[in-house]
C-alpha atoms as a PDB file:
ATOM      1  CA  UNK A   1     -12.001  17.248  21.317  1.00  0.00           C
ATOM      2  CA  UNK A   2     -12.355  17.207  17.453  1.00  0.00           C
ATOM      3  CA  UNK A   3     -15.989  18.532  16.141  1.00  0.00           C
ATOM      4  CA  UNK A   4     -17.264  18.594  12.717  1.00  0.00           C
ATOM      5  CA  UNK A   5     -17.035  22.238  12.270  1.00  0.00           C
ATOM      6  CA  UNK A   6     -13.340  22.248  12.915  1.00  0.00           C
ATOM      7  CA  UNK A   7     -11.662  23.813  10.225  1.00  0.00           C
ATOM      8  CA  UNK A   8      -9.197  21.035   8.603  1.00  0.00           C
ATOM      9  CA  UNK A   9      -6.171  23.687   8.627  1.00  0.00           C
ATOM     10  CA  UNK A  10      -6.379  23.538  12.633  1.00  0.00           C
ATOM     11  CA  UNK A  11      -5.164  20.189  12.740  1.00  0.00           C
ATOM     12  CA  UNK A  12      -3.158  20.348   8.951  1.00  0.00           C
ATOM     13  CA  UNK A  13      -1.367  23.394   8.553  1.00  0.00           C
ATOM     14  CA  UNK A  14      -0.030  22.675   5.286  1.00  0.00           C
ATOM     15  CA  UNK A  15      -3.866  22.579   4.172  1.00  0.00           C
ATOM     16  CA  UNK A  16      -3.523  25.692   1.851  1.00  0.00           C
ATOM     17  CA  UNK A  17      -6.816  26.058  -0.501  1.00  0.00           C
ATOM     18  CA  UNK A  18      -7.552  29.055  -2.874  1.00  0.00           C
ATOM     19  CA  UNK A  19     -11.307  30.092  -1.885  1.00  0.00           C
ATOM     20  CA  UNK A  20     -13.825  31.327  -4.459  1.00  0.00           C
ATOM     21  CA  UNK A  21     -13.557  34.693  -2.639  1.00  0.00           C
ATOM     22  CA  UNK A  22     -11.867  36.551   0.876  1.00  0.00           C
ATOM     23  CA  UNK A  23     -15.179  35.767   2.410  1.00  0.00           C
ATOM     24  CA  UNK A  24     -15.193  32.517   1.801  1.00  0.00           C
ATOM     25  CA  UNK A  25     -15.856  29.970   5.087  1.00  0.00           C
ATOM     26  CA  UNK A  26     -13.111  27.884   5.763  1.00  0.00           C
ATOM     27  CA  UNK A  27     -13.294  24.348   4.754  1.00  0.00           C
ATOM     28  CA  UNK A  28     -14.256  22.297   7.675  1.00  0.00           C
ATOM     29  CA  UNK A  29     -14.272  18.185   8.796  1.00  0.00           C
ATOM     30  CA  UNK A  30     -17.836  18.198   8.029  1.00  0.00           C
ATOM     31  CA  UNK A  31     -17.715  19.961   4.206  1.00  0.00           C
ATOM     32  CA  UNK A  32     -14.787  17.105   3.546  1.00  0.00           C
ATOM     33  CA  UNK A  33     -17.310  14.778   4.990  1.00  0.00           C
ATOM     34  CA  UNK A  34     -20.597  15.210   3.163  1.00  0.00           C
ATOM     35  CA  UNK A  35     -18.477  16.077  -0.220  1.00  0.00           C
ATOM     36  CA  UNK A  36     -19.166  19.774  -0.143  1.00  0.00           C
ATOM     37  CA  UNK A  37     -15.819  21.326   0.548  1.00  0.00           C
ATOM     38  CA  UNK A  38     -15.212  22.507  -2.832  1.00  0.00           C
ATOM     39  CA  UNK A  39     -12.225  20.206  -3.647  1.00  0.00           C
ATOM     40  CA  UNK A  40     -12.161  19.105  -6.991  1.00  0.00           C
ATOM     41  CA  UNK A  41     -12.030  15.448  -7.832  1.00  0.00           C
ATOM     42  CA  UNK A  42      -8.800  13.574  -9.660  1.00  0.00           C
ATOM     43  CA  UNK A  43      -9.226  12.180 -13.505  1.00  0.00           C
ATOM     44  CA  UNK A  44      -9.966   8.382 -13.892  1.00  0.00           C
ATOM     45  CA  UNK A  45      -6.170   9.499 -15.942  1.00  0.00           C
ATOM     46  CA  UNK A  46      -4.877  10.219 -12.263  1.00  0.00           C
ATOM     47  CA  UNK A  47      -6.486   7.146 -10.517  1.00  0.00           C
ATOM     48  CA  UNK A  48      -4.536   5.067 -12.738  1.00  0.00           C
ATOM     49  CA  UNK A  49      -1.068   6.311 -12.196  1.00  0.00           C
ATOM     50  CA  UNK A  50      -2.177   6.452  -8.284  1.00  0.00           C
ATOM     51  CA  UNK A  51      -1.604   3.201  -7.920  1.00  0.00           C
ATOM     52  CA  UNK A  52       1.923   0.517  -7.062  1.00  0.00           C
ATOM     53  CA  UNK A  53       2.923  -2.988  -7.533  1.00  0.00           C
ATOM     54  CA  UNK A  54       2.824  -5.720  -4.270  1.00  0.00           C
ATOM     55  CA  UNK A  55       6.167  -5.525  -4.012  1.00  0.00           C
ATOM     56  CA  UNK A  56       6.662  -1.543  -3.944  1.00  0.00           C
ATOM     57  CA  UNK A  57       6.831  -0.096  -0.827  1.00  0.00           C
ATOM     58  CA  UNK A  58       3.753   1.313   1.055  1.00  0.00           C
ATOM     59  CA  UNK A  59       2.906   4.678   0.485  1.00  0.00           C
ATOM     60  CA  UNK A  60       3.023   7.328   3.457  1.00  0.00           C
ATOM     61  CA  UNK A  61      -0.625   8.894   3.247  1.00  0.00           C
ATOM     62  CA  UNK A  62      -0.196  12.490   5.081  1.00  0.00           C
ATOM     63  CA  UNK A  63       2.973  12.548   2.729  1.00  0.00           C
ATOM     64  CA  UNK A  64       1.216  11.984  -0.458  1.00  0.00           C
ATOM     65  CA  UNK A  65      -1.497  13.990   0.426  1.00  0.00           C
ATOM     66  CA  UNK A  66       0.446  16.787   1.089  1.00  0.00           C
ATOM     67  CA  UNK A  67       2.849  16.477  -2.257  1.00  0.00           C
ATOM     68  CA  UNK A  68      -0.711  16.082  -4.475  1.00  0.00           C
ATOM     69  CA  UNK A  69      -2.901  18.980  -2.608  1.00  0.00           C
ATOM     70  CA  UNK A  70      -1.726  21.675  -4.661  1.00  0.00           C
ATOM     71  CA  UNK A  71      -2.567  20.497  -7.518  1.00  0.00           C
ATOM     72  CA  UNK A  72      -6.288  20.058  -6.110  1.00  0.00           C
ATOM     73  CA  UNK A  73      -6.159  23.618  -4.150  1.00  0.00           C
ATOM     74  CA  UNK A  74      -8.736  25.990  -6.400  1.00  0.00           C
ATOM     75  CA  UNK A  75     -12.166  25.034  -4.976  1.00  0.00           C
ATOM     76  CA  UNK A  76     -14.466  24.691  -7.553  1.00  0.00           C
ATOM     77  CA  UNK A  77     -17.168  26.599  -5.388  1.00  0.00           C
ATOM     78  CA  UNK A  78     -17.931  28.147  -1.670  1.00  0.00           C
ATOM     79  CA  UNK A  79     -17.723  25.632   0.930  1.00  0.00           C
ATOM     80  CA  UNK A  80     -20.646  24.070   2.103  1.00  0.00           C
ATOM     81  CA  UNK A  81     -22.675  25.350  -1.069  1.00  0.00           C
ATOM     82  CA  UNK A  82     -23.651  22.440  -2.961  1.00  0.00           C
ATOM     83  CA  UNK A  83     -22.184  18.442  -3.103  1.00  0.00           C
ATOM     84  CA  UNK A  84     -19.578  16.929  -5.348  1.00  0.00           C
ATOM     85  CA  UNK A  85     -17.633  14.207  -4.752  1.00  0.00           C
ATOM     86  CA  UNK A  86     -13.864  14.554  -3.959  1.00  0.00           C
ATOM     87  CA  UNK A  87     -11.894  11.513  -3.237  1.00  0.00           C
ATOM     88  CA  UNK A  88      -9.630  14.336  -2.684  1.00  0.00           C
ATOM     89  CA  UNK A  89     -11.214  15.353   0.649  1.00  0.00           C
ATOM     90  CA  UNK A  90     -11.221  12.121   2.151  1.00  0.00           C
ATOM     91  CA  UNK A  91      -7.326  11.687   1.588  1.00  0.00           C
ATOM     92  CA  UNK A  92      -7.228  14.786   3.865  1.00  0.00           C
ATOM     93  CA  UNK A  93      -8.941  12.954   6.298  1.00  0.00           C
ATOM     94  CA  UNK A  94      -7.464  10.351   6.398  1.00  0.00           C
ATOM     95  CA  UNK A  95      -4.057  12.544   7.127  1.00  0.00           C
ATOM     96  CA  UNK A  96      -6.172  14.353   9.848  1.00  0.00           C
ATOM     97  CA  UNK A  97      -6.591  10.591  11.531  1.00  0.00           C
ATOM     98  CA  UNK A  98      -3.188  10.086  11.605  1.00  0.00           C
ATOM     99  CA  UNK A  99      -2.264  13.057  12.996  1.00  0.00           C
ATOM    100  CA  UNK A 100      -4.749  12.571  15.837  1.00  0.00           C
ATOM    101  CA  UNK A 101      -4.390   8.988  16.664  1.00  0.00           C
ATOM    102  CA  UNK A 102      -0.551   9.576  15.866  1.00  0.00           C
ATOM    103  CA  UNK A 103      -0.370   6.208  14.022  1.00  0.00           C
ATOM    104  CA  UNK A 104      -0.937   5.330  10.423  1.00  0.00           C
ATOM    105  CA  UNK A 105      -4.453   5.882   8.578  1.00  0.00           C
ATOM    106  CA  UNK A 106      -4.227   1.542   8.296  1.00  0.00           C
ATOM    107  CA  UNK A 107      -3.224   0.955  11.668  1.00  0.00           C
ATOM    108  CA  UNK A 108      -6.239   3.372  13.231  1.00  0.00           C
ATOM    109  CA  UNK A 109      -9.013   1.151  10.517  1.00  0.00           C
ATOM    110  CA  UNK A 110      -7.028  -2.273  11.993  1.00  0.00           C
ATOM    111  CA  UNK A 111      -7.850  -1.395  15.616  1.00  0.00           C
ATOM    112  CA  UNK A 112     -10.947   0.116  15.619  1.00  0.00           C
ATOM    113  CA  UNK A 113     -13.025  -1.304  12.980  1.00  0.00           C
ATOM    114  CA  UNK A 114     -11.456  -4.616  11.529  1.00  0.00           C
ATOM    115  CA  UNK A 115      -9.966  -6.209  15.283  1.00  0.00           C
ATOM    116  CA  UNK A 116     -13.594  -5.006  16.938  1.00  0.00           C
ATOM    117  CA  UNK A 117     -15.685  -6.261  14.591  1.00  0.00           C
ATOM    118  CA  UNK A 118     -13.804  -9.878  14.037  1.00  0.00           C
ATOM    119  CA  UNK A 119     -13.590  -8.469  10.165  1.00  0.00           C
ATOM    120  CA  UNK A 120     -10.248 -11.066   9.957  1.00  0.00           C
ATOM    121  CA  UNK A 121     -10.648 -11.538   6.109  1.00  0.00           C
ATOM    122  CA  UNK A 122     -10.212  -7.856   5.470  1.00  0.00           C
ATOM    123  CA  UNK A 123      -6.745  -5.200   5.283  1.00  0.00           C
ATOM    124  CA  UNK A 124      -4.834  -3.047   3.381  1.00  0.00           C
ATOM    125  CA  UNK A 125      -2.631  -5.769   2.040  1.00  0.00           C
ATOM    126  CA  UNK A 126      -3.188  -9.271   0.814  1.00  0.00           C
ATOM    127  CA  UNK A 127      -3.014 -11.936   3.232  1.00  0.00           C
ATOM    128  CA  UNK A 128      -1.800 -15.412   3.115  1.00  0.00           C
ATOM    129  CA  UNK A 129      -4.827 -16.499   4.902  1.00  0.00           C
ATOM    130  CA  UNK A 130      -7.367 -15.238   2.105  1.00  0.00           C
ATOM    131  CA  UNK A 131      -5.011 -16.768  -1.023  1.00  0.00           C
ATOM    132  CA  UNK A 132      -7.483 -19.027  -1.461  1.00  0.00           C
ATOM    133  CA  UNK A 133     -10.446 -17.440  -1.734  1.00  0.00           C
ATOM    134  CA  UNK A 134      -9.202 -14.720  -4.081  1.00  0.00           C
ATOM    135  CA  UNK A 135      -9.977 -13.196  -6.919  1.00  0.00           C
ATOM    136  CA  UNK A 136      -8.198 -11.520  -9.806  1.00  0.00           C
ATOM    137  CA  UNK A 137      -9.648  -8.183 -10.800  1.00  0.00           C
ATOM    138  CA  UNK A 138     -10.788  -8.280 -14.434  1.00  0.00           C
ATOM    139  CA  UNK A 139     -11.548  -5.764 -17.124  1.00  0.00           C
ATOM    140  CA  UNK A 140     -13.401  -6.347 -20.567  1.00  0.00           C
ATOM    141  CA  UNK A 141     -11.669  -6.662 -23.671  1.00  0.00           C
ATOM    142  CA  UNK A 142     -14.091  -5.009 -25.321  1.00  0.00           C
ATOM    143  CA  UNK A 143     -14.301  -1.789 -23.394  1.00  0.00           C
ATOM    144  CA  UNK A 144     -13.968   2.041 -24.478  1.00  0.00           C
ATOM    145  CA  UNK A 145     -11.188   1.854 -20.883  1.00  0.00           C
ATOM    146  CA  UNK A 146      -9.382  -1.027 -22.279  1.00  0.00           C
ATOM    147  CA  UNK A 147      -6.641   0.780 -24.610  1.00  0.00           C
ATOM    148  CA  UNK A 148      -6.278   3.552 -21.891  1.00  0.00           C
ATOM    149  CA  UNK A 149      -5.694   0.142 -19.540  1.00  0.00           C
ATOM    150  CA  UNK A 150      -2.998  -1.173 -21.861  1.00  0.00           C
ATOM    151  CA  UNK A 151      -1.312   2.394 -22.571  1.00  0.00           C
ATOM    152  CA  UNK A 152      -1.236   3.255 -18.984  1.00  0.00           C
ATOM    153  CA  UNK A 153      -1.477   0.531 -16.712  1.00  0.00           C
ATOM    154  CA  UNK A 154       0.500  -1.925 -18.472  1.00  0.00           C
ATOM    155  CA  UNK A 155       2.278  -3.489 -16.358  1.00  0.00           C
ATOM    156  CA  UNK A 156      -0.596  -4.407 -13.990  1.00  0.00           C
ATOM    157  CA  UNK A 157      -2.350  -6.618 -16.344  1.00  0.00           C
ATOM    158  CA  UNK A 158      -1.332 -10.048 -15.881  1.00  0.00           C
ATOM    159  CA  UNK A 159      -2.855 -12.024 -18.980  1.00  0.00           C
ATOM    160  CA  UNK A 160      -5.340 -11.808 -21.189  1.00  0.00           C
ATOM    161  CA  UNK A 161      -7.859 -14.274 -22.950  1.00  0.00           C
ATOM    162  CA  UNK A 162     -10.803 -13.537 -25.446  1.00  0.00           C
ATOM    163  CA  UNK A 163     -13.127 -11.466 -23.212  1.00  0.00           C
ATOM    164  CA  UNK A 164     -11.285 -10.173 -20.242  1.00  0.00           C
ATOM    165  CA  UNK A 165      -8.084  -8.435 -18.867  1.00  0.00           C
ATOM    166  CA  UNK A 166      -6.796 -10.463 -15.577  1.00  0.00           C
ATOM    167  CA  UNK A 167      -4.873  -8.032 -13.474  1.00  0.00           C
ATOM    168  CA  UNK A 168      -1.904  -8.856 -10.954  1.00  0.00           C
ATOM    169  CA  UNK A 169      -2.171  -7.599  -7.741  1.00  0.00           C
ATOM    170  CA  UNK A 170      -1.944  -3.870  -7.209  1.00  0.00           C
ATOM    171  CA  UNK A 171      -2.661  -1.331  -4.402  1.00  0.00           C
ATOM    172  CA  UNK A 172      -3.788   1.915  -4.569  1.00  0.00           C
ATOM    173  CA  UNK A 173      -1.698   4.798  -3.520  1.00  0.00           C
ATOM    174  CA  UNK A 174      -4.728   6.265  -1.413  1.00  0.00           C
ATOM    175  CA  UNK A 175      -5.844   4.049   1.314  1.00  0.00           C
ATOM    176  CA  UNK A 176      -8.531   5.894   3.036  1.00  0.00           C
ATOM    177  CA  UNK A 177     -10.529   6.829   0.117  1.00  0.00           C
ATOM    178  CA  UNK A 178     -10.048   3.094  -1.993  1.00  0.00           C
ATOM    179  CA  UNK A 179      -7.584   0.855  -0.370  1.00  0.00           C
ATOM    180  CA  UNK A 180      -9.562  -1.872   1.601  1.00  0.00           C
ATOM    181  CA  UNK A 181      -9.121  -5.466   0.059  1.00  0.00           C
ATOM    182  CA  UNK A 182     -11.599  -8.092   1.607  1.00  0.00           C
ATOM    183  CA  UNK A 183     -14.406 -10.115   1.480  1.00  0.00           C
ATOM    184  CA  UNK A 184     -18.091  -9.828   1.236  1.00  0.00           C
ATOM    185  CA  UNK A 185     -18.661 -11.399   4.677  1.00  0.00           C
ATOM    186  CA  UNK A 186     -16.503  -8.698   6.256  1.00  0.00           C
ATOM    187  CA  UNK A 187     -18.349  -6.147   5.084  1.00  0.00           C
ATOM    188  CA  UNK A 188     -21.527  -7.755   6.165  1.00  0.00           C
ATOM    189  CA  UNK A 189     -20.110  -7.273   9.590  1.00  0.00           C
ATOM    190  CA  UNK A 190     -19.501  -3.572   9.317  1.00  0.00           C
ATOM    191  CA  UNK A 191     -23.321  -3.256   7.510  1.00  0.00           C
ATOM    192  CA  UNK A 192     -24.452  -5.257  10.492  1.00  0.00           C
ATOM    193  CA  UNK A 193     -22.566  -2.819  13.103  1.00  0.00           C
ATOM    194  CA  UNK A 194     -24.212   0.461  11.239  1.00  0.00           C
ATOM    195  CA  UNK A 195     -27.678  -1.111  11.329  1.00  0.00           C
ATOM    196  CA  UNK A 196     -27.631  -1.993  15.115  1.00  0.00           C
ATOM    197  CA  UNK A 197     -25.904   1.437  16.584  1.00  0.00           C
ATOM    198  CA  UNK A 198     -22.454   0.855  15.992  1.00  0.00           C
ATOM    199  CA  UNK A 199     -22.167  -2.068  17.731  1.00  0.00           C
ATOM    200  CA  UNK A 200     -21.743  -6.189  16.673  1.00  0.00           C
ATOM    201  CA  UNK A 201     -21.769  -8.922  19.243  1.00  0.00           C
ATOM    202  CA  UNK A 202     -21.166  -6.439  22.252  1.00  0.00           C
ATOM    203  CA  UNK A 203     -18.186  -4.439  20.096  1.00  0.00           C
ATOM    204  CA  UNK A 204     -18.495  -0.409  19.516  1.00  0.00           C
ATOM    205  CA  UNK A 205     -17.070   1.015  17.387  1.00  0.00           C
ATOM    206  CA  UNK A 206     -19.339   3.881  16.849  1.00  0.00           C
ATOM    207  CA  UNK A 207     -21.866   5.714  19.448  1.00  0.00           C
ATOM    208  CA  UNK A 208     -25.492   5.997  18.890  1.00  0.00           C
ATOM    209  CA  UNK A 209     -25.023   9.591  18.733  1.00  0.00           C
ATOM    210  CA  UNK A 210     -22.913   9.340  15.120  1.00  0.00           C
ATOM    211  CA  UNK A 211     -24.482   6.764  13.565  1.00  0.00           C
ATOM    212  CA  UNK A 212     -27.679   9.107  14.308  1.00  0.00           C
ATOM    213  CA  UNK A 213     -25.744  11.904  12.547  1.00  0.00           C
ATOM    214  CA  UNK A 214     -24.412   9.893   9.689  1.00  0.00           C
ATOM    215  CA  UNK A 215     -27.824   8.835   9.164  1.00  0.00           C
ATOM    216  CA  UNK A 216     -30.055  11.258   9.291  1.00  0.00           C
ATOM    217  CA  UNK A 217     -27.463  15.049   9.518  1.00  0.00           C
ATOM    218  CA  UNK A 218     -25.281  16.793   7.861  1.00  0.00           C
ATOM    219  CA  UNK A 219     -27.105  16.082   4.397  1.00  0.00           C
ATOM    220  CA  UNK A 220     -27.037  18.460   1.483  1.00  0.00           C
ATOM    221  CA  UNK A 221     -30.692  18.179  -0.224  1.00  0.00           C
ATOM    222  CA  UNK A 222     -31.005  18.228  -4.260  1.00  0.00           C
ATOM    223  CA  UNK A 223     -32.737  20.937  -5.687  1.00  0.00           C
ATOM    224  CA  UNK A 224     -36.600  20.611  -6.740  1.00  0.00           C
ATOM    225  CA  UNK A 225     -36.869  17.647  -4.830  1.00  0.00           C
ATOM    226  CA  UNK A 226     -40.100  15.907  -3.538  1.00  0.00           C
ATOM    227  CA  UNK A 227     -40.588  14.251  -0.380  1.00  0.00           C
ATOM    228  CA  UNK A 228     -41.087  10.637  -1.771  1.00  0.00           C
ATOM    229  CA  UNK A 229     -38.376  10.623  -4.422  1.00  0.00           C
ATOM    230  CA  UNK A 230     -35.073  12.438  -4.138  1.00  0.00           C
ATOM    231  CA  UNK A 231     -31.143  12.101  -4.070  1.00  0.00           C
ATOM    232  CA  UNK A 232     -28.926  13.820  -1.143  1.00  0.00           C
ATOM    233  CA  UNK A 233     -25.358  13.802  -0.076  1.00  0.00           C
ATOM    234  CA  UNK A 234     -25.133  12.699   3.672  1.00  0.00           C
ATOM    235  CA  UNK A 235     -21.815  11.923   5.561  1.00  0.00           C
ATOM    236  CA  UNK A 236     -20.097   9.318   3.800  1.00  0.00           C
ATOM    237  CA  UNK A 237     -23.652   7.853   2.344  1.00  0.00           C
ATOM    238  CA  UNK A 238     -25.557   9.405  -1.015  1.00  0.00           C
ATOM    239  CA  UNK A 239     -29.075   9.219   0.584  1.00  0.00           C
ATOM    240  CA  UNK A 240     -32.145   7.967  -1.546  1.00  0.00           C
ATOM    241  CA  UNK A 241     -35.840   8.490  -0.619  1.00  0.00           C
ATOM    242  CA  UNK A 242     -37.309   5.961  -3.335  1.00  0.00           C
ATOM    243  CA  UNK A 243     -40.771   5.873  -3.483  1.00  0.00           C
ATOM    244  CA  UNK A 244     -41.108   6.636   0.878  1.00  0.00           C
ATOM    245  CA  UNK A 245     -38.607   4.130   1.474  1.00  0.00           C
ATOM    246  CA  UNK A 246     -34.810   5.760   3.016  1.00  0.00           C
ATOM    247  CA  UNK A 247     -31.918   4.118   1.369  1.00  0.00           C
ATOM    248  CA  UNK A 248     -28.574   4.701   2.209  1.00  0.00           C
ATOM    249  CA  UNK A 249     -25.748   3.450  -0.592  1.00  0.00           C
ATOM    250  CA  UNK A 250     -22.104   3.754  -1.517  1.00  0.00           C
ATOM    251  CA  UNK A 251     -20.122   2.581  -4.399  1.00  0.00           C
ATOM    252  CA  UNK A 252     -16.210   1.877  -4.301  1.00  0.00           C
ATOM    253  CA  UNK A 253     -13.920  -0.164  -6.046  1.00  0.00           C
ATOM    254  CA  UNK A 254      -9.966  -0.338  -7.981  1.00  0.00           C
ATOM    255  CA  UNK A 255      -8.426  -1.860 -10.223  1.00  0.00           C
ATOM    256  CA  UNK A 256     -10.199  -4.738 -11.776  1.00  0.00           C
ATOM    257  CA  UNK A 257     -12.982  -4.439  -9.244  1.00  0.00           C
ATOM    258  CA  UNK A 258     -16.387  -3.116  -7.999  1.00  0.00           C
ATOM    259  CA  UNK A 259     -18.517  -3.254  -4.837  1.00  0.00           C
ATOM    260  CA  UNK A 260     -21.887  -1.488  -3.485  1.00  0.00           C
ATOM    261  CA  UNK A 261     -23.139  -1.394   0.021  1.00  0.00           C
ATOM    262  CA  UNK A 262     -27.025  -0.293   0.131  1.00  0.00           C
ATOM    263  CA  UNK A 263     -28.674   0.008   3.377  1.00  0.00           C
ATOM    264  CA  UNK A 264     -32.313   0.349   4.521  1.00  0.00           C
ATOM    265  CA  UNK A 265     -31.600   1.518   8.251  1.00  0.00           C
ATOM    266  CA  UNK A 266     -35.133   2.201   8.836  1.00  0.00           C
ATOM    267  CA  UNK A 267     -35.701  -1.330   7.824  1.00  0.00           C
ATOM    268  CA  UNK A 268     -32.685  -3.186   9.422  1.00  0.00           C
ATOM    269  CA  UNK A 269     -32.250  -4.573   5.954  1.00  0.00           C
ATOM    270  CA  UNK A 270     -28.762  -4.320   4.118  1.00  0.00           C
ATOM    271  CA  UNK A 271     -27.679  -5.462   0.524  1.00  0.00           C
ATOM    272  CA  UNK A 272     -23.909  -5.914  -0.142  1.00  0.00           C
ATOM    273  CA  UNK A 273     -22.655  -6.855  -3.609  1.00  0.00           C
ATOM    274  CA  UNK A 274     -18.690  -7.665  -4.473  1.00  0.00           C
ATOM    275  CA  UNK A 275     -17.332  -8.413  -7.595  1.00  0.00           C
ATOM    276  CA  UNK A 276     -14.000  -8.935  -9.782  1.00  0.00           C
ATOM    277  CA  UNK A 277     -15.506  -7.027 -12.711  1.00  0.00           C
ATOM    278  CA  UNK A 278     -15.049  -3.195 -12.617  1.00  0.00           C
ATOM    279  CA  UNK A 279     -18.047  -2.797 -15.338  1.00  0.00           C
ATOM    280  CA  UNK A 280     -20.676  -4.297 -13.661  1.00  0.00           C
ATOM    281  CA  UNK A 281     -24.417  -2.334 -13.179  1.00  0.00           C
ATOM    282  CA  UNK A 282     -24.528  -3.548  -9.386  1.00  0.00           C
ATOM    283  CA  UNK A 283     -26.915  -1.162  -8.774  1.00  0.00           C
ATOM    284  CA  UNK A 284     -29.484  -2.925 -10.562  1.00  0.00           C
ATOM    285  CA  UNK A 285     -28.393  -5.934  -8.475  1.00  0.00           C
ATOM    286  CA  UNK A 286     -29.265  -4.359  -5.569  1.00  0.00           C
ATOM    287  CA  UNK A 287     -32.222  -2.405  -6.312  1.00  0.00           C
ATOM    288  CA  UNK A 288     -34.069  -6.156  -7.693  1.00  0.00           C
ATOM    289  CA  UNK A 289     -32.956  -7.725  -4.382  1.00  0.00           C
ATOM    290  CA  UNK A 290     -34.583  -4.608  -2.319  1.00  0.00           C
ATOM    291  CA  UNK A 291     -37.825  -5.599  -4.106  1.00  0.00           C
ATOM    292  CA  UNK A 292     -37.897  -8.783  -2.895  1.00  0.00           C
ATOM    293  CA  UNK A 293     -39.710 -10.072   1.000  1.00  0.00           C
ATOM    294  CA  UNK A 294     -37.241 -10.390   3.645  1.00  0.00           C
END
């Protein structure tokens, strides 16, 4: 059975890393986890030749991860010895999924989260069912990003008027770190699923026992922090104490958009915030709806 202190080269033996020293722990599920394995993190440069046109063909994720990794090999400290964030480590992941559940990274997500939870609006691809609710991702003219945009990314940008980019649609080349498309509703569901034990309308798809863990273990704490008013790396969530109250939150986002999940689990109270516009502060969107009586 797989455990959180398995080291990842047990289950991906091309996972070759240079360590900080020959003492070194090995990296383990849990450092790629909580964002303290030491892998380094690509250049906004990289994430914008990592991704492909609708009509190019999907992109084999244990085969990309494995052609990029040694370029990302030198950990930038010991493992498990502070938290940085490494979309890097949760490609590997993702590769350590598939070679589990023996399937792809996006068919394990379509059976076990989206299918369960009735999140039908939500995939790894567009779908002709959503055409009409979507949106084209959109960038500012104005922007110190937009030149890099036009220089590098050309061919993704559909039109453009007077204040914004419109971009055509594009998927990223690393699904289990960015590559969900779908709607704010969906995500509601999966919010609604964490908050109530893993479970929505009599589906699991987690135990008690890991959304425990998630929650409240496996977090690495900031230095000189107090015990009303700090900011920790958990598993998968940057935790928040914020004047008493625990907040759990996560950014993501691609090409043309943005998107921020926020959770109070103590509180059974979620925030969830989409939006076509990769430059907007939803953060303070969230933080003014926290303030307000639910």
């Amino acid at each position: 059975m797989l455990s959180l202190n398995d080291p990842v080269v047990q289950y991906l033996p091309f996972f070759e890393v240079k360590y900080p020293s020959d003492t070194s722990k090995q990296v383990t599920i849990l450092h790629l986890l909580n964002h303290t394995s030491g892998l380094p993190d690509p250049s906004m440069f990289t994430f914008i030749h990592w991704i492909h046109h609708e009509e190019d063909p999907p992109v084999n994720q244990t085969g990309f991860i494995k052609k990029v990794l040694p370029d990302y090999s030198k950990l930038k400290f010991e493992p498990g010895e502070r938290a940085e964030y490494s979309n890097i480590g949760y490609m590997v992941l993702g590769a350590i999924i598939e070679k589990i559940a023996g399937m792809t990274y996006e068919d394990y997500v379509r059976q076990n989260v989206l299918r369960p939870l009735g999140m039908n609006h939500t995939d790894f691809v567009y779908m002709k069912e959503t055409e009409s609710d979507e949106a084209a991702g959109t960038h500012p003219t104005i922007n110190f990003m937009t030149p890099m945009l036009w220089f590098m990314g050309g061919s993704y940008i559909r039109e453009l008027d007077r204040r914004h980019l419109w971009m055509k649609r594009v998927y990223t080349d690393q699904t289990p770190s960015t590559g969900l498309i779908g709607s704010v509703t969906d995500a509601a569901k999966l919010a609604s699923a964490y908050l109530n034990g893993g479970v929505l309308h009599g589906r699991r798809i987690l135990s008690q026992e890991t959304i425990t863990t998630m929650t409240y273990g496996g977090q690495t704490r900031s230095e000189n922090e107090d015990s009303l008013n700090y900011r920790r790396q958990g598993i998968c969530w940057q935790i928040y104490g914020k004047s008493g109250r625990w907040v759990l939150t996560h950014d993501g986002g691609g090409p043309g958009f943005y998107m921020k999940i926020q959770l109070y689990p103590d509180e059974h109270l979620g925030f969830i915030l989409f939006t076509n516009d990769a430059t907007c502060e939803a953060w303070k969107i969230t933080n003014l709806a926290a303030t307000l009586k639910w």
